[in-house]
PDB file of N, CA and C in Angstrom:
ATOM      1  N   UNK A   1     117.533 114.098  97.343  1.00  0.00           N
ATOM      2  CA  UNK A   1     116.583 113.519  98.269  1.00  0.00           C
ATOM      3  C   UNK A   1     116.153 112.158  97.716  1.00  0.00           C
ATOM      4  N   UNK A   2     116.756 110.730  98.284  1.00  0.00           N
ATOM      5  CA  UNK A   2     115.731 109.704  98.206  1.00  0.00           C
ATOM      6  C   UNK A   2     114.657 109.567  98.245  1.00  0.00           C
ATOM      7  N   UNK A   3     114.041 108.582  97.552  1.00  0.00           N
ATOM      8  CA  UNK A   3     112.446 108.310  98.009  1.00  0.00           C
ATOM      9  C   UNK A   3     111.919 108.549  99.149  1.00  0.00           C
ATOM     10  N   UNK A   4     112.772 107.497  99.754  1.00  0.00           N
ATOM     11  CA  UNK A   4     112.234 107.222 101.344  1.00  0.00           C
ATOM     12  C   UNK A   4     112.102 108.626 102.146  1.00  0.00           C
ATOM     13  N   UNK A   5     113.201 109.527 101.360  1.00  0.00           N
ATOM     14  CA  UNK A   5     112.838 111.123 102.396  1.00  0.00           C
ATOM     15  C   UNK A   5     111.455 111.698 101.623  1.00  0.00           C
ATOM     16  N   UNK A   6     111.722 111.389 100.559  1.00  0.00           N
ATOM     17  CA  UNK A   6     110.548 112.245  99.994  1.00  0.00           C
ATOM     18  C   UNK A   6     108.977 111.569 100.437  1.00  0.00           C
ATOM     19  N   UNK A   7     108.718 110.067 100.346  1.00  0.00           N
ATOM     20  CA  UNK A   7     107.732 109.825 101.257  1.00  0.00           C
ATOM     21  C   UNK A   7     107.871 110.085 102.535  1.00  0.00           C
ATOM     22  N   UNK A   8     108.165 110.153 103.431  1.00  0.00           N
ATOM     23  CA  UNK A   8     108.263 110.724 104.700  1.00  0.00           C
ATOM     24  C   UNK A   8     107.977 111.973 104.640  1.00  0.00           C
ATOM     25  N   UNK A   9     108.925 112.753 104.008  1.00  0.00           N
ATOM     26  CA  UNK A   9     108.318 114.036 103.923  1.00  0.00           C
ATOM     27  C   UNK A   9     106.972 114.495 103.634  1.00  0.00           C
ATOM     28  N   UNK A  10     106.496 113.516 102.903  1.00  0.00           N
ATOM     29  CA  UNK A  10     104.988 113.797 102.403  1.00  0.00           C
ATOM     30  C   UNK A  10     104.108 112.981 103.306  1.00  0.00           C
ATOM     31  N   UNK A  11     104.875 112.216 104.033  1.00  0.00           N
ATOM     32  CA  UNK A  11     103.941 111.327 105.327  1.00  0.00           C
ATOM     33  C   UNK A  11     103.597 112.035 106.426  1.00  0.00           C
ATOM     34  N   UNK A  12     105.110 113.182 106.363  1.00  0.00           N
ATOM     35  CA  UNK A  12     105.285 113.999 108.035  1.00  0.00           C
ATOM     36  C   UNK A  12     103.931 114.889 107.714  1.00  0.00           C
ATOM     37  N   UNK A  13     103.652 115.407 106.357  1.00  0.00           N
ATOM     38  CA  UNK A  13     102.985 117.037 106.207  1.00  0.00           C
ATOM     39  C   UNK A  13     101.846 116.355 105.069  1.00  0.00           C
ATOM     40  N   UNK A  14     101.327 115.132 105.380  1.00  0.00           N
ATOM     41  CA  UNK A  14     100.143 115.028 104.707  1.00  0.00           C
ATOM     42  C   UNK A  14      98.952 115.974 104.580  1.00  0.00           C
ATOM     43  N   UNK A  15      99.143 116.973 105.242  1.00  0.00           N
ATOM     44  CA  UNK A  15      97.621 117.852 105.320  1.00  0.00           C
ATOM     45  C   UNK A  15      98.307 119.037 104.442  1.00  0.00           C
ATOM     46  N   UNK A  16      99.421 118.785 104.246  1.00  0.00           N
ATOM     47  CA  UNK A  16      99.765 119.997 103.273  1.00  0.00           C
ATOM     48  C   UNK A  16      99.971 119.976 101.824  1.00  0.00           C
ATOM     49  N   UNK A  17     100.245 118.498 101.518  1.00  0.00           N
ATOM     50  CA  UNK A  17     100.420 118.072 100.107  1.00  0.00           C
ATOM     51  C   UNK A  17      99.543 117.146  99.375  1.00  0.00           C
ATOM     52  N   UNK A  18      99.001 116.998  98.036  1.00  0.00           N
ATOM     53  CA  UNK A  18      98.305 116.980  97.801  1.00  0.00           C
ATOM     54  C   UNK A  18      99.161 115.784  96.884  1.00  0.00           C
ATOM     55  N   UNK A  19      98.667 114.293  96.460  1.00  0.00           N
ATOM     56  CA  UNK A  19      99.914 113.472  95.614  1.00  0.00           C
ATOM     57  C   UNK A  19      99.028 113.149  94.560  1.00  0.00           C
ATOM     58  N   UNK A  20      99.637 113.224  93.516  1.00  0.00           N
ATOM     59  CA  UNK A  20      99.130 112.446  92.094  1.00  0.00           C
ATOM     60  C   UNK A  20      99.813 111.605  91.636  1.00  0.00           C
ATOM     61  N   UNK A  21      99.268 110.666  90.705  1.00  0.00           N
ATOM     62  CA  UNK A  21      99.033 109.090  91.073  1.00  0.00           C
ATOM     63  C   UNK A  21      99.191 108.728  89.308  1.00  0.00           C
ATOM     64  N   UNK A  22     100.308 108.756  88.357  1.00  0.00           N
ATOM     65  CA  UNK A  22     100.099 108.971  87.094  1.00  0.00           C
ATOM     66  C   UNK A  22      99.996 107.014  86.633  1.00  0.00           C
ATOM     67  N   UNK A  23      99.936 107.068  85.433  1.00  0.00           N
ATOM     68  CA  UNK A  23     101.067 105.349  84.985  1.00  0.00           C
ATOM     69  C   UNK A  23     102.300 105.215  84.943  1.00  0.00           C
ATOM     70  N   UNK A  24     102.492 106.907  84.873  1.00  0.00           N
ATOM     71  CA  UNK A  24     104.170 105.947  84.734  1.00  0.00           C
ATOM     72  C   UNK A  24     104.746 107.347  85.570  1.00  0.00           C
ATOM     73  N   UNK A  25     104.107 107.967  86.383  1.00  0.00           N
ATOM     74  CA  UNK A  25     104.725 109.363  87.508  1.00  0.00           C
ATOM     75  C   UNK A  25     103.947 109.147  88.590  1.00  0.00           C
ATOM     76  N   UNK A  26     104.298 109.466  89.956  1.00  0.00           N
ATOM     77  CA  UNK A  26     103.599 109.502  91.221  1.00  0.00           C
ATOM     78  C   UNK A  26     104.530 111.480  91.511  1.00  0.00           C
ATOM     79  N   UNK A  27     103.874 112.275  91.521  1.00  0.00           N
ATOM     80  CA  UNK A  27     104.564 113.468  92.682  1.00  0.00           C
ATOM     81  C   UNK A  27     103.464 114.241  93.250  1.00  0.00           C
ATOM     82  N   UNK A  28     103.799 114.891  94.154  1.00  0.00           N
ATOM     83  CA  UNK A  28     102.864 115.664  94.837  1.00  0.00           C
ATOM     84  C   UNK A  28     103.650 117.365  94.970  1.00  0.00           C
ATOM     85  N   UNK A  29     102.150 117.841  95.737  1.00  0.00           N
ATOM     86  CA  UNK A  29     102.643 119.236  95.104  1.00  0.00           C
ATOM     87  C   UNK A  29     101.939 119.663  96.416  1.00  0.00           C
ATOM     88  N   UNK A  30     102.453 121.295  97.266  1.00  0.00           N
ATOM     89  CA  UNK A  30     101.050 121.708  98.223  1.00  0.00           C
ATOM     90  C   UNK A  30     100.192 122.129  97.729  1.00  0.00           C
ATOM     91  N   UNK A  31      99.235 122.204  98.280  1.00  0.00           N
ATOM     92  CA  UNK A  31      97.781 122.832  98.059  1.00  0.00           C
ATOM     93  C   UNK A  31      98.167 123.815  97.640  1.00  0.00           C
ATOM     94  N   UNK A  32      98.662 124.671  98.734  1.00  0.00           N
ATOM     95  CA  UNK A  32      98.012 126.101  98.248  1.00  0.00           C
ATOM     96  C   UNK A  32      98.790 126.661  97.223  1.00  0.00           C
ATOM     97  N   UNK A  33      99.735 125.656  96.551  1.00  0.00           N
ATOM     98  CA  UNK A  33     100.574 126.075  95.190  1.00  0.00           C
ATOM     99  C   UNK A  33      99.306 125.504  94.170  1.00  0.00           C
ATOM    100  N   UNK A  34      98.817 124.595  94.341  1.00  0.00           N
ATOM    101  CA  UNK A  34      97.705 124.132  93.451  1.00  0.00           C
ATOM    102  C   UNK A  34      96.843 125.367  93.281  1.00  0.00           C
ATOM    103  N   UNK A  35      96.175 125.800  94.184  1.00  0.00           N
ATOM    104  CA  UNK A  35      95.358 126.733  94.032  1.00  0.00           C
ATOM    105  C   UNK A  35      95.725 128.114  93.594  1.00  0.00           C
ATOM    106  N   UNK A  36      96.934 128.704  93.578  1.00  0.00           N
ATOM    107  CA  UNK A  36      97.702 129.166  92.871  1.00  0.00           C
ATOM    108  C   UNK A  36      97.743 129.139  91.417  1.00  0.00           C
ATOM    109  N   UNK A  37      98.142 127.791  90.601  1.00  0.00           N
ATOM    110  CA  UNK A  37      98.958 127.834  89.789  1.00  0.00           C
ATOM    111  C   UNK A  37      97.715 126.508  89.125  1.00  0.00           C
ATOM    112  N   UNK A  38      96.254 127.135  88.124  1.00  0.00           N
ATOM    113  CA  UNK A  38      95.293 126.576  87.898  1.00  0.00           C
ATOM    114  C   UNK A  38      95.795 126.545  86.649  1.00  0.00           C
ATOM    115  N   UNK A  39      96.573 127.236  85.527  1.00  0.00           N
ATOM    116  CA  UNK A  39      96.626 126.793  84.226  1.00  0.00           C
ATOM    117  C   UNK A  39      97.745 125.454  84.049  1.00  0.00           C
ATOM    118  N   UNK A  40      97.361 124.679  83.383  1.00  0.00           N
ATOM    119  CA  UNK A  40      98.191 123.587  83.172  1.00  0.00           C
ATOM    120  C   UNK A  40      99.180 123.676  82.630  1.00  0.00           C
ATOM    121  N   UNK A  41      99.512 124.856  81.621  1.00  0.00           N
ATOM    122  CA  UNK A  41     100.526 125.220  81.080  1.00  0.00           C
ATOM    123  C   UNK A  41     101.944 125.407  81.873  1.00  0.00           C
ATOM    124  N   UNK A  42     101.533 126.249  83.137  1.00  0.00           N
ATOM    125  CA  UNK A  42     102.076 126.852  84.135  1.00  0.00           C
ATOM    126  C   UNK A  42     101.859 126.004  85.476  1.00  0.00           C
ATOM    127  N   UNK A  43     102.484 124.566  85.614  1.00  0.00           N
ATOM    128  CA  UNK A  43     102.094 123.770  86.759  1.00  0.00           C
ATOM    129  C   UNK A  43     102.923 124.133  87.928  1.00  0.00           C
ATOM    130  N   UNK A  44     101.986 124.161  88.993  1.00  0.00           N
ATOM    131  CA  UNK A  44     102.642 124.268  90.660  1.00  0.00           C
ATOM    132  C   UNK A  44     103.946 123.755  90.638  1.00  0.00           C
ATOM    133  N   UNK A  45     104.998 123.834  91.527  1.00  0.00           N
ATOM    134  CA  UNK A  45     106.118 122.979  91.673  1.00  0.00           C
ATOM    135  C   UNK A  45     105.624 122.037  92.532  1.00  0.00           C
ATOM    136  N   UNK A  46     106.411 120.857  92.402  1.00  0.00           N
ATOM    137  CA  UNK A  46     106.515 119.347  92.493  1.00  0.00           C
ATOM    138  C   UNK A  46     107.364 118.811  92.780  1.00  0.00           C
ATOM    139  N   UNK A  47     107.485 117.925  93.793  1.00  0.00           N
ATOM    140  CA  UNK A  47     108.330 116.898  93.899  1.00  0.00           C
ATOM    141  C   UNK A  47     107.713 115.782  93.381  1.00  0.00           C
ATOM    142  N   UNK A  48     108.806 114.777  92.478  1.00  0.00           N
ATOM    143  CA  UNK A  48     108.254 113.886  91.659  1.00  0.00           C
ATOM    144  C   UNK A  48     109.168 112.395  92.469  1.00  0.00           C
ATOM    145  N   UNK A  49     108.637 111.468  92.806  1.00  0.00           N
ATOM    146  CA  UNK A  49     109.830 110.154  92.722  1.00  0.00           C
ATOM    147  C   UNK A  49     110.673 109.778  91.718  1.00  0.00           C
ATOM    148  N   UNK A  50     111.350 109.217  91.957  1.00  0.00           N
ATOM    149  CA  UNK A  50     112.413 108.435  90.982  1.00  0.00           C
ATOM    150  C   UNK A  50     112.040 107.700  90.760  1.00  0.00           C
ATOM    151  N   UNK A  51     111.324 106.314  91.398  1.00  0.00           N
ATOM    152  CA  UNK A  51     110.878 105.275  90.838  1.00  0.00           C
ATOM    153  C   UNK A  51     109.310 105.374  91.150  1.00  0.00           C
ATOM    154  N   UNK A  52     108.890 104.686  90.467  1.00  0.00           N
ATOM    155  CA  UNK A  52     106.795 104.088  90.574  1.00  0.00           C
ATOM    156  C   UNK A  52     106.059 102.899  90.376  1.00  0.00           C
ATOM    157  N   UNK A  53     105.608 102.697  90.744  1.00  0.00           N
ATOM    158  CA  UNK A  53     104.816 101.462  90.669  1.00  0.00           C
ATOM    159  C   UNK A  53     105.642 100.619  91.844  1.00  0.00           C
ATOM    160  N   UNK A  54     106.311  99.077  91.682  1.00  0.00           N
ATOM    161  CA  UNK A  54     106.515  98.640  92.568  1.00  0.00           C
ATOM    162  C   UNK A  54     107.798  98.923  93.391  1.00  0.00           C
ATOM    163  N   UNK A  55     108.502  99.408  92.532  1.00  0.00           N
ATOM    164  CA  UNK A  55     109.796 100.390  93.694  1.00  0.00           C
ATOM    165  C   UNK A  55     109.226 101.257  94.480  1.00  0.00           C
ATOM    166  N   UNK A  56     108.410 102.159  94.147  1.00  0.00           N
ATOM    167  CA  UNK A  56     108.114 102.983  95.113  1.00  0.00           C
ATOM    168  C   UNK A  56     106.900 102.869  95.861  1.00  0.00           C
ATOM    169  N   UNK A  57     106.438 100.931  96.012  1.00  0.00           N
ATOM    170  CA  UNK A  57     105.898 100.793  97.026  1.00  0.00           C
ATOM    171  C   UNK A  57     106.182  99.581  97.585  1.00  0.00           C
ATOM    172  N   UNK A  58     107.687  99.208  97.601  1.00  0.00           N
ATOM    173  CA  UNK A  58     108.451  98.890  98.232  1.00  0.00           C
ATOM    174  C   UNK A  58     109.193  99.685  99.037  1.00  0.00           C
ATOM    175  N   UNK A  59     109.439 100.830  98.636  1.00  0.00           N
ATOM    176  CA  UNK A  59     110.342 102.228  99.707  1.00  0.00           C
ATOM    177  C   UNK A  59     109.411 102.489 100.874  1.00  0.00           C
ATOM    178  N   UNK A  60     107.680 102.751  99.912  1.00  0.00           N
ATOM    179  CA  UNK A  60     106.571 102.696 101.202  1.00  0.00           C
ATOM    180  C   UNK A  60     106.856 102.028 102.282  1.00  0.00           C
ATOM    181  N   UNK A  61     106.689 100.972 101.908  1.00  0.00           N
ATOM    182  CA  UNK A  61     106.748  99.614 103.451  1.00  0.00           C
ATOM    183  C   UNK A  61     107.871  99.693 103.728  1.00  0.00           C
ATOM    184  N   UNK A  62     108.863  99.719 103.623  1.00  0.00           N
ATOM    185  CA  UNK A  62     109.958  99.907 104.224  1.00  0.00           C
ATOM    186  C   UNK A  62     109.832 101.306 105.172  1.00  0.00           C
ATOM    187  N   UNK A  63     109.404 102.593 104.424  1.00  0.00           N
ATOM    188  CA  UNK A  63     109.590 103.608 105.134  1.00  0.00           C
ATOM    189  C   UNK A  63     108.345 103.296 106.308  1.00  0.00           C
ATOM    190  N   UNK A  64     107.320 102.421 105.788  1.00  0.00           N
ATOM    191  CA  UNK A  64     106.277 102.185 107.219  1.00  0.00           C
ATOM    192  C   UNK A  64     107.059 100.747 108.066  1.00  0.00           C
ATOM    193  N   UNK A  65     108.334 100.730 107.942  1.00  0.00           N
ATOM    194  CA  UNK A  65     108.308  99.596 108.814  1.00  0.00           C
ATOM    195  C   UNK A  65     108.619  98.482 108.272  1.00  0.00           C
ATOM    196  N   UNK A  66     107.884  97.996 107.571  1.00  0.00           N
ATOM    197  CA  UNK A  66     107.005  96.538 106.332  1.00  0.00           C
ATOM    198  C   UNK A  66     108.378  96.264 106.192  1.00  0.00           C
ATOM    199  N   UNK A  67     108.776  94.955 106.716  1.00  0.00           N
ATOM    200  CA  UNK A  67     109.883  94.294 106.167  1.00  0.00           C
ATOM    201  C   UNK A  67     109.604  93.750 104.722  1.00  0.00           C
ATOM    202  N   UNK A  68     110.232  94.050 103.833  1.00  0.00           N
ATOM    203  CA  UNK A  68     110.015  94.045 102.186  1.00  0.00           C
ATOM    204  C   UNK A  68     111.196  93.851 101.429  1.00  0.00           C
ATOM    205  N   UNK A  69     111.095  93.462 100.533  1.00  0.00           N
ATOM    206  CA  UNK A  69     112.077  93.300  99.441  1.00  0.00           C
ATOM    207  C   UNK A  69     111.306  92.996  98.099  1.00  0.00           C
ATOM    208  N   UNK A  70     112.321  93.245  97.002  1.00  0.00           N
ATOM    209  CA  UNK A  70     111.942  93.198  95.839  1.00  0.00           C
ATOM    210  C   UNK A  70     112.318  92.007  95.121  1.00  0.00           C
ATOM    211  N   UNK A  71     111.561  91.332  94.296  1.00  0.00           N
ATOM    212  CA  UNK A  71     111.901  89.731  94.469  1.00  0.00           C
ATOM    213  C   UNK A  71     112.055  89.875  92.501  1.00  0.00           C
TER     214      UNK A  71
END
């Protein structure tokens, strides 16, 4: 799965996934696996991106449309 599916995917079902926002990781996870799976040891499953920071908010605007490129 590319970025661009995986934001979309998380664009289509925003009320279901929940995204974290690291320095050097962006993935999101659903809720109700969060609420599930409270020890840190033992983390919810995740989809994580491949890229972060400005690749993967360049895939953003692109996946919203945003004519973009990476310069």
């Amino acid at each position: 799965m590319t970025d661009k599916e995986k934001f979309e995917l998380l664009l289509e079902n925003k009320e279901i996934y929940r995204c974290f926002i690291d320095n050097d990781s962006v993935w999101f996870s659903k809720k109700e696996d969060i609420e599930k799976y409270s020890d840190y040891n033992n983390p919810p499953p995740y989809i994580e991106f491949s890229q972060y920071g400005y690749e993967l908010l360049n895939e953003i605007f692109n996946a919203l449309g945003i004519d973009s490129e990476l310069v």
